[in-house]
Protein backbone atom coordinates (compact mmCIF):
# COMPACT_ATOMS: atom_id res chain seq x y z
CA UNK A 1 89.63 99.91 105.80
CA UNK A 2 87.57 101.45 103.05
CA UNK A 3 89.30 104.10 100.91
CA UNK A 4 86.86 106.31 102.63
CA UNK A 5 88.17 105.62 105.59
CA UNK A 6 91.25 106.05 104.60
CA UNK A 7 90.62 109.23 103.11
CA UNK A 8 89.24 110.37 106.57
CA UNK A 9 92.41 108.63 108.25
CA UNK A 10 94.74 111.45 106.25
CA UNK A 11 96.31 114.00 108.11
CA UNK A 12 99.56 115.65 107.40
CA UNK A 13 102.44 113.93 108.90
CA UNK A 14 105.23 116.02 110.29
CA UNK A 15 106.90 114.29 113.02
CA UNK A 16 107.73 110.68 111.61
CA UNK A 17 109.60 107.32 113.38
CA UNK A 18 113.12 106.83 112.20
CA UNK A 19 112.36 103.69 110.13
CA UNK A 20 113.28 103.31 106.90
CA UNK A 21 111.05 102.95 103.90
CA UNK A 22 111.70 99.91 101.45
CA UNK A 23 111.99 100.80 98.11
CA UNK A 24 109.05 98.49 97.31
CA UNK A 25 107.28 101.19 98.66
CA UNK A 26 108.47 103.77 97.55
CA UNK A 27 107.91 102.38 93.82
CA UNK A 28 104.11 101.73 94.67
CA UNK A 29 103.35 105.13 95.68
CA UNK A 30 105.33 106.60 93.04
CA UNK A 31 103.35 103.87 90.48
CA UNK A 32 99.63 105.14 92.06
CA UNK A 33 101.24 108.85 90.96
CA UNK A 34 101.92 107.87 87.15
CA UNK A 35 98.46 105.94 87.00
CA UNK A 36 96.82 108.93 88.12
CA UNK A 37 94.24 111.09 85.55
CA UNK A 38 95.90 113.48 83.30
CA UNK A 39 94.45 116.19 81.75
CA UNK A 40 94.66 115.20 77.88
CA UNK A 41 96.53 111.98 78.96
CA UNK A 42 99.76 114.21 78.17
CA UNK A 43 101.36 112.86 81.54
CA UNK A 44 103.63 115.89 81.70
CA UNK A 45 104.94 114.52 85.36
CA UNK A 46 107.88 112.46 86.47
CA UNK A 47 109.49 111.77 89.75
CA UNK A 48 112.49 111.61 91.81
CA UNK A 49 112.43 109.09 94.83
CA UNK A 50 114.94 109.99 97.47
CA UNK A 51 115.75 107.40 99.95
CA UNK A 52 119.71 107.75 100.40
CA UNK A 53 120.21 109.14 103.82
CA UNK A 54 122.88 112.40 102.79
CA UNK A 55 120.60 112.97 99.76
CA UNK A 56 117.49 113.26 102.83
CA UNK A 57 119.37 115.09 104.80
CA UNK A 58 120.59 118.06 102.14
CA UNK A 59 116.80 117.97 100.92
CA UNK A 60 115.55 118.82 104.64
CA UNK A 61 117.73 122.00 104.56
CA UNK A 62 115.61 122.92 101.34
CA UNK A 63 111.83 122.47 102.65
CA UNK A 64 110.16 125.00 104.99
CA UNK A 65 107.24 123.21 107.27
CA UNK A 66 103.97 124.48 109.07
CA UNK A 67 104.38 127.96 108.44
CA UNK A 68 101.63 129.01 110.42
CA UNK A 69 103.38 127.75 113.93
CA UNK A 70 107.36 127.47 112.56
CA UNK A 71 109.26 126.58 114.06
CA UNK A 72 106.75 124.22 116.29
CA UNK A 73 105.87 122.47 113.38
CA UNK A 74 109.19 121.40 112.26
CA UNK A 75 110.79 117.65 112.45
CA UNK A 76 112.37 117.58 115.73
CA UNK A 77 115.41 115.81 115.74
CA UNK A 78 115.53 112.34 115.40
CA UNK A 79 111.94 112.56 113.42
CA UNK A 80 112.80 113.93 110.01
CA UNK A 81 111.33 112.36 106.58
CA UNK A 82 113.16 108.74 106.17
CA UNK A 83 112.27 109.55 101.99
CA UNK A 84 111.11 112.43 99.97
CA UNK A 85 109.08 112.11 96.66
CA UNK A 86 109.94 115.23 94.31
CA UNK A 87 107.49 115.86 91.43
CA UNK A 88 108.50 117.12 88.14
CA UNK A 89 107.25 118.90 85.35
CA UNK A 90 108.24 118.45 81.58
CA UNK A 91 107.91 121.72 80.41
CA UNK A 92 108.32 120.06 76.64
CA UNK A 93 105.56 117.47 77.33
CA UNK A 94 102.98 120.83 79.15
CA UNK A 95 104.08 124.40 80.36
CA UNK A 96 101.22 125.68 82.01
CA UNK A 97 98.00 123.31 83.28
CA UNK A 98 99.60 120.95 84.72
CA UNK A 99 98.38 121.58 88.35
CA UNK A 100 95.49 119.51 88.01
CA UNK A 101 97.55 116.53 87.46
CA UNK A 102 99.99 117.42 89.84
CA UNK A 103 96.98 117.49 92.28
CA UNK A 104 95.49 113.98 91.30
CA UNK A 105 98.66 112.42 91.45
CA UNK A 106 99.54 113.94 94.82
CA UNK A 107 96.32 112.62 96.27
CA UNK A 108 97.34 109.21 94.92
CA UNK A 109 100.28 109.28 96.12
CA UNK A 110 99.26 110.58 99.61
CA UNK A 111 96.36 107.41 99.78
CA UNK A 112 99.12 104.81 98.52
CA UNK A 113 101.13 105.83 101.46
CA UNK A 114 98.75 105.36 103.92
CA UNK A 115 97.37 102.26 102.81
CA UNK A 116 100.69 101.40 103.67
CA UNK A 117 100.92 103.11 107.17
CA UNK A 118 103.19 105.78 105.60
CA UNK A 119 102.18 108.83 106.60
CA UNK A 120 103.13 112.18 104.51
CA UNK A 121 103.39 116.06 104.15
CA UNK A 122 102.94 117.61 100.69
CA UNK A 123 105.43 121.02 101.08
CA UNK A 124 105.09 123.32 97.97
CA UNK A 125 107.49 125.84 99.99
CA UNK A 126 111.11 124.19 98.52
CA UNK A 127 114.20 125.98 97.72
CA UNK A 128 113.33 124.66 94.10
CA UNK A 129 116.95 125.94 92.60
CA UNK A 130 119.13 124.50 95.51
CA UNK A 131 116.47 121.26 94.79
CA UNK A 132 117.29 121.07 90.72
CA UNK A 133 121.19 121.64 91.69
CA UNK A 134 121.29 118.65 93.99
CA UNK A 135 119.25 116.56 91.96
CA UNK A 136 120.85 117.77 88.92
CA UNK A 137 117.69 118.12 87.02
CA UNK A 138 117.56 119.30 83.25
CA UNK A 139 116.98 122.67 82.24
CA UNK A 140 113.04 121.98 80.78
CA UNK A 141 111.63 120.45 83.93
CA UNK A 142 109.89 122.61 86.80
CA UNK A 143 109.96 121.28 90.13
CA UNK A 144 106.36 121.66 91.68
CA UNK A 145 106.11 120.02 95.31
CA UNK A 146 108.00 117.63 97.31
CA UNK A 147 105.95 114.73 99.67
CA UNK A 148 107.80 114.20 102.80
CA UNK A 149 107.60 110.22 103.50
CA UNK A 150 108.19 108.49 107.53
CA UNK A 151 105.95 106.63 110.05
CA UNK A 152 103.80 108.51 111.64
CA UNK A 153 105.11 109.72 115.64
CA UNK A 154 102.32 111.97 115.70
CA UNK A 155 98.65 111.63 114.86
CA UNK A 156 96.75 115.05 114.18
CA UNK A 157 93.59 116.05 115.52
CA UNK A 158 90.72 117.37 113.12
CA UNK A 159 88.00 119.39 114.68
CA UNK A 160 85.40 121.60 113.35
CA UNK A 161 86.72 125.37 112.51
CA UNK A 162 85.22 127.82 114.46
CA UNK A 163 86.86 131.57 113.49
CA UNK A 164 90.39 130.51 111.98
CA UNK A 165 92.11 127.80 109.56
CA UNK A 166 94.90 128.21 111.33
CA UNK A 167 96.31 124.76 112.97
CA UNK A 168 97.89 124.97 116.09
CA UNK A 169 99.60 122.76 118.90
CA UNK A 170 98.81 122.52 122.68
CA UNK A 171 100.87 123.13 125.43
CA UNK A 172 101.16 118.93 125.57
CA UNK A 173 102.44 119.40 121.78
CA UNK A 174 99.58 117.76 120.13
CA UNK A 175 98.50 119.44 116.36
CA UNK A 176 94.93 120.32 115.96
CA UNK A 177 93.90 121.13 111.75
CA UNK A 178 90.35 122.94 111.68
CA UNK A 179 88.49 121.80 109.24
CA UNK A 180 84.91 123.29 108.05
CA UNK A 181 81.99 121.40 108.82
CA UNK A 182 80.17 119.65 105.82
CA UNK A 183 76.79 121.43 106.62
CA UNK A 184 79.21 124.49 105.51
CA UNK A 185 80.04 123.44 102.41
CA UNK A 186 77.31 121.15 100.79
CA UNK A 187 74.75 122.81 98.86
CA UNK A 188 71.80 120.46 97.43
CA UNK A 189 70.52 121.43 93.95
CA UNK A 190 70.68 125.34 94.49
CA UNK A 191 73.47 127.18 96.29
């Protein structure tokens, strides 16, 4: 598949297969996070893989999911995350700019994933204190965003947006994401 395929492929993942991730994995999608662009090169971001199942489990109480149909959107039972990436921020390495490389290596993250039929949710809505407690994560890092990590059991619909962003599930259960059309955003030359 080209990566542009694969970039079309992406949806976010919420209902995953209870197979475990190797580690292997795990380490490459981590790896395409610290290789990705840094503003200034500072590479203010670090990581903390999660793949031991009460450690899953206590992070899942932290994470809020789909807020726009909760609690629809939520793992059901039995399809929870089999391993969470959290992403870190040194405050002594960068304090404030750091979203851009939080966003590149997200992305990279995200595309490693799938290029190994992982699917994933990026959730920014995390209980960061309860997070840093169970982690036990120094004073001088931030966290920013988790990525939820699991097999796909679902596979997301894009259509075109008509009136709303606003995703949504059918009575059968299956998600729909709006997206807007190209011809809306593309401007040759001039706006």
């Amino acid at each position: 598949m080209s990566v542009y395929d694969l970039i079309r492929s992406r949806r976010s993942i919420r209902q995953f297969e209870p197979w475990l991730i190797e580690r292997k994995f795990l380490e490459k999608i981590v790896d395409a996070a610290r290789i990705a662009p840094s503003a200034a090169n500072l590479q203010p971001l670090e990581f903390v893989a999660i793949d031991d199942e009460g450690m899953k489990k206590a992070i899942f109480t932290c994470l809020k999911w789909a807020a726009y149909i909760a609690p629809q959107g939520n793992p059901e039972a039995g399809h929870e995350p089999q391993a969470y990436v959290v992403t870190l921020v040194n405050s002594q390495i960068r304090e404030k700019g750091y979203e851009y490389d939080v966003g590149a290596a997200m992305e990279n993250m995200i595309l490693a994933a799938l290029g190994e039929g992982i699917g994933s949710c990026w959730l920014i809505s995390v209980d960061k204190p309860r997070v840093m407690e169970l982690l036990r994560i120094p004073g001088h890092y931030k966290i920013d965003c988790v990525l939820a990590l699991g097999y796909p059991a679902e596979t997301p619909l894009v259509e075109d947006m008509k009136d709303s962003c606003r995703y949504w599930k059918d009575p059968g259960g299956q998600f729909h994401v709006p997206k807007r059309r190209l011809d809306a955003v593309i401007h040759f030359n001039k706006f």
